[in-house]
C-alpha atoms as a PDB file:
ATOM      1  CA  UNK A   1       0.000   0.000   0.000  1.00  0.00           C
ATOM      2  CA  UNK A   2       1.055   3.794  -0.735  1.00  0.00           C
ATOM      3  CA  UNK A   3       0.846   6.353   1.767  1.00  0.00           C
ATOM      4  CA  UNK A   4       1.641   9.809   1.502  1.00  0.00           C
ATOM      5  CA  UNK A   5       2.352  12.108   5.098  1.00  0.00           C
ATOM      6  CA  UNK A   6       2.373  15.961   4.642  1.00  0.00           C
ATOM      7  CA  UNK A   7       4.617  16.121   8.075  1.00  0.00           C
ATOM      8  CA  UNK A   8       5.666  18.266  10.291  1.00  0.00           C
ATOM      9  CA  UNK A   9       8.844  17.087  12.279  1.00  0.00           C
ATOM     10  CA  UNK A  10       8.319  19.758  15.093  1.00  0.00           C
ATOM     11  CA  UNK A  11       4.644  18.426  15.476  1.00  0.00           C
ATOM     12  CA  UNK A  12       4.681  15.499  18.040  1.00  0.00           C
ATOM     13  CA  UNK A  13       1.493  13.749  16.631  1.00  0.00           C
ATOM     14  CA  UNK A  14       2.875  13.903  12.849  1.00  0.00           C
ATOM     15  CA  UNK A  15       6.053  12.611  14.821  1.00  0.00           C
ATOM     16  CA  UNK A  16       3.486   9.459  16.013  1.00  0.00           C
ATOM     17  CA  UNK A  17       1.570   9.207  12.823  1.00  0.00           C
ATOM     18  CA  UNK A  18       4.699   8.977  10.710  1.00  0.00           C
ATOM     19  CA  UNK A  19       5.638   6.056  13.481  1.00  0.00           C
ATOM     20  CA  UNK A  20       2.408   3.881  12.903  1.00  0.00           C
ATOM     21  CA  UNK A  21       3.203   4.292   9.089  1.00  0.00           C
ATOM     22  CA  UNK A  22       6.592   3.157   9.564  1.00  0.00           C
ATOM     23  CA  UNK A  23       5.920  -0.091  11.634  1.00  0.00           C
ATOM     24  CA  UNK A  24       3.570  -0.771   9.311  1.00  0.00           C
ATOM     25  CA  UNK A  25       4.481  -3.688   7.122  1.00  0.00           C
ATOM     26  CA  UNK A  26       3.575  -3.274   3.510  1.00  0.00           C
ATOM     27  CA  UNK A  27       3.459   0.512   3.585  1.00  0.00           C
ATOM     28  CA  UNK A  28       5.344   2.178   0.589  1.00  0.00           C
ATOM     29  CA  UNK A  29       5.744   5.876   2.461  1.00  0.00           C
ATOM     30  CA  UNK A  30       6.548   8.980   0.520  1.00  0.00           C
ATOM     31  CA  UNK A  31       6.938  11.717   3.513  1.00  0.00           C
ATOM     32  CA  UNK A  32       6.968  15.297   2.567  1.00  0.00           C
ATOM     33  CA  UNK A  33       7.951  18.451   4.665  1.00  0.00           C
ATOM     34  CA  UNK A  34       4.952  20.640   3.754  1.00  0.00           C
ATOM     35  CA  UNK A  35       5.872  23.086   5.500  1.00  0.00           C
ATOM     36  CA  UNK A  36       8.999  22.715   2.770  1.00  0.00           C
ATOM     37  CA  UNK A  37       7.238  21.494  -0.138  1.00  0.00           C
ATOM     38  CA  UNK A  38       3.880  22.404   0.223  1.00  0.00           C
ATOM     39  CA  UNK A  39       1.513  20.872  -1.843  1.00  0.00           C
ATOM     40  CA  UNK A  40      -0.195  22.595  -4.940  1.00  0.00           C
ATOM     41  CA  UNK A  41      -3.132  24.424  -4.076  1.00  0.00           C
ATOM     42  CA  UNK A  42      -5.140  22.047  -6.408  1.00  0.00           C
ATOM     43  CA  UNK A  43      -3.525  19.011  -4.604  1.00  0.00           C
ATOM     44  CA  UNK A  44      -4.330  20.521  -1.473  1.00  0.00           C
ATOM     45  CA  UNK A  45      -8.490  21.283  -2.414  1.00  0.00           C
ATOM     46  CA  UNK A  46      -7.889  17.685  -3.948  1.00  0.00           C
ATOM     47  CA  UNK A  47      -6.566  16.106   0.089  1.00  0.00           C
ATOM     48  CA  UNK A  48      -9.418  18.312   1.568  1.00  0.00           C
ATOM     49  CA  UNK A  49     -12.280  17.410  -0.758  1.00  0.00           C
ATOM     50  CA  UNK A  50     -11.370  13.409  -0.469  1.00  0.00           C
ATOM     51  CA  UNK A  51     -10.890  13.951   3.348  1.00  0.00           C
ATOM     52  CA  UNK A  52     -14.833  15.044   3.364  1.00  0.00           C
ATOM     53  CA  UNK A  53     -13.878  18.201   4.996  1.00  0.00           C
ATOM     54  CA  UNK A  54     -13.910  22.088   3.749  1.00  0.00           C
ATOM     55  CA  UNK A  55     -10.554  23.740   4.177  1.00  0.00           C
ATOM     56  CA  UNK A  56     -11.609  25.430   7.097  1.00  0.00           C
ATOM     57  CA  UNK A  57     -11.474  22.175   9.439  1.00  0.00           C
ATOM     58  CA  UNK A  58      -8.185  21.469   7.930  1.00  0.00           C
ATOM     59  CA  UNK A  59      -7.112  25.182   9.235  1.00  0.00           C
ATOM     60  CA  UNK A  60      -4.632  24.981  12.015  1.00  0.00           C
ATOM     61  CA  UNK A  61      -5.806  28.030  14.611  1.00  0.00           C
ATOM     62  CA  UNK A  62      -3.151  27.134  17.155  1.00  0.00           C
ATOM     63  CA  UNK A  63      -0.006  29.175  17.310  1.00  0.00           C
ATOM     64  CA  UNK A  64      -1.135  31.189  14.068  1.00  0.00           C
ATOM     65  CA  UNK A  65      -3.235  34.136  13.421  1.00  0.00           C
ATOM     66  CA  UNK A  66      -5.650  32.401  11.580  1.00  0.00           C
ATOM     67  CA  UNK A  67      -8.645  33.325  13.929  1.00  0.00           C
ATOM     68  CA  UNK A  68      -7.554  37.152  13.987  1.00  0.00           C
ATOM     69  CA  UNK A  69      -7.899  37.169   9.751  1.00  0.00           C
ATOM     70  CA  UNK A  70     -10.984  35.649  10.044  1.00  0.00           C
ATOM     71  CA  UNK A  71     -10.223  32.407   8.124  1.00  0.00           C
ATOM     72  CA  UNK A  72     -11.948  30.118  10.510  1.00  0.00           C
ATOM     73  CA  UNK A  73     -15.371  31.691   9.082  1.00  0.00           C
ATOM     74  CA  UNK A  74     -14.062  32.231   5.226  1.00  0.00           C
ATOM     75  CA  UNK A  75     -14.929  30.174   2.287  1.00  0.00           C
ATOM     76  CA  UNK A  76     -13.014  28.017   0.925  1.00  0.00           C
ATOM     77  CA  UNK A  77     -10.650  29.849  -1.745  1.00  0.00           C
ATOM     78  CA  UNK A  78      -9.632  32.229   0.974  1.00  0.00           C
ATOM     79  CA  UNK A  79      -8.754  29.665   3.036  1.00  0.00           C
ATOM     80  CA  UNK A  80      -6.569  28.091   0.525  1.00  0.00           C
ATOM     81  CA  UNK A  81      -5.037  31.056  -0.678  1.00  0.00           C
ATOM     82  CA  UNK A  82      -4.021  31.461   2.693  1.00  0.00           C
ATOM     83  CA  UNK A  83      -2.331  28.313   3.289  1.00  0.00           C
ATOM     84  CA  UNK A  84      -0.575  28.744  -0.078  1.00  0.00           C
ATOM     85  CA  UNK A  85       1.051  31.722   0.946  1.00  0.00           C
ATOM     86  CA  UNK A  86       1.916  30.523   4.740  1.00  0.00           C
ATOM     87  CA  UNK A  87       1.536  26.865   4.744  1.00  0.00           C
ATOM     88  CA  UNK A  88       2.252  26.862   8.825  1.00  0.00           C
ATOM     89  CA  UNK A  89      -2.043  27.411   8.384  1.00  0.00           C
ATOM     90  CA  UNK A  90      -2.261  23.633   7.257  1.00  0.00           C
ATOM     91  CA  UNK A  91      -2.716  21.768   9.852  1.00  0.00           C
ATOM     92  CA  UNK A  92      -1.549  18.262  10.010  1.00  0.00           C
ATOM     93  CA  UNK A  93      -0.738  16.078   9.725  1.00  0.00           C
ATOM     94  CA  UNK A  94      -2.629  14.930   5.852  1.00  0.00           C
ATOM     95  CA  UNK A  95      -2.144  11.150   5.255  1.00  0.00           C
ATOM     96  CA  UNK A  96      -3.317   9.800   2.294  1.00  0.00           C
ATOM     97  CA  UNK A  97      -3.805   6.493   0.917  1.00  0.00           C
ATOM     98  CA  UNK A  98      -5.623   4.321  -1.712  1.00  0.00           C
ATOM     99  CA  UNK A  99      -8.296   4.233   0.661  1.00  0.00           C
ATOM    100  CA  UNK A 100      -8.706   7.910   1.305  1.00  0.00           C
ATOM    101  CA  UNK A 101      -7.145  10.878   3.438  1.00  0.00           C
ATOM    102  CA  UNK A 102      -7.549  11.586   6.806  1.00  0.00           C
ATOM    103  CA  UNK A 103      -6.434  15.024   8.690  1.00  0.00           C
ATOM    104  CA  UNK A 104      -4.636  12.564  11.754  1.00  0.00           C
ATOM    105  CA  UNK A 105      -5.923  14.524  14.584  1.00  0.00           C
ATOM    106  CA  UNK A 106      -5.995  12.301  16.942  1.00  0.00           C
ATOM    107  CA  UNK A 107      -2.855   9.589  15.123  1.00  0.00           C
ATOM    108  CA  UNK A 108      -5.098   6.612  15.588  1.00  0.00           C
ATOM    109  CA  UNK A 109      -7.166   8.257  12.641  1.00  0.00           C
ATOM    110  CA  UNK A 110      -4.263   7.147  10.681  1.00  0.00           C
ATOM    111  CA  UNK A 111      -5.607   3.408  11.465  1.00  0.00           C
ATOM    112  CA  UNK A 112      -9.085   4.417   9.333  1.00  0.00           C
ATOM    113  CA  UNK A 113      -6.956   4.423   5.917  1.00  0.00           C
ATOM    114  CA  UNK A 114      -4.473   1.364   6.291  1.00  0.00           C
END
């Protein structure tokens, strides 16, 4: 099976996630820094869309200033302007599989895709 982690190494539960996906036998991981190499913005609407959330829920508020700009209530292009321009407003960590994506908040959502 394929995964794909859009990690954070200074984020303790992308830390775990990554771990389950690494003791995982059978898993062909591809782990990429977002914060690095962030994905496109269509890639990004494309993780959202198959996670069966808006970009909003996939809008990390803490330790950002997303709540002061209002992005927590904004539609959906804003929001992903936003996190194309500072992707520290994607929150993560985005796993995604063959059998869909899941925003790993809490890790064992990880478990839901494997």
């Amino acid at each position: 099976m394929k995964a794909t982690i859009w990690h954070n190494p200074n984020c303790g539960t992308s830390r775990n996630t990554l771990a389950i996906l690494e003791e995982r036998d059978g898993v062909d991981l591809t782990v990429v820094r977002y914060l690095e190499n962030p994905p496109s913005r269509d890639k990004l609407a494309q993780l959202y869309r198959d996670a069966g959330m808006a970009p909003r829920e996939g809008l990390r508020l803490m330790g950002t200033d997303a709540e002061e700009r209002g992005l927590s209530q904004a539609d959906d292009d804003t929001v992903l302007d936003a996190m194309m321009a500072d992707p520290i407003l994607i929150n993560r960590p985005l796993v995604e599989t063959e059998k869909g994506v899941r925003l790993c908040r809490p890790k064992e959502r990880v478990e839901e895709i494997l």
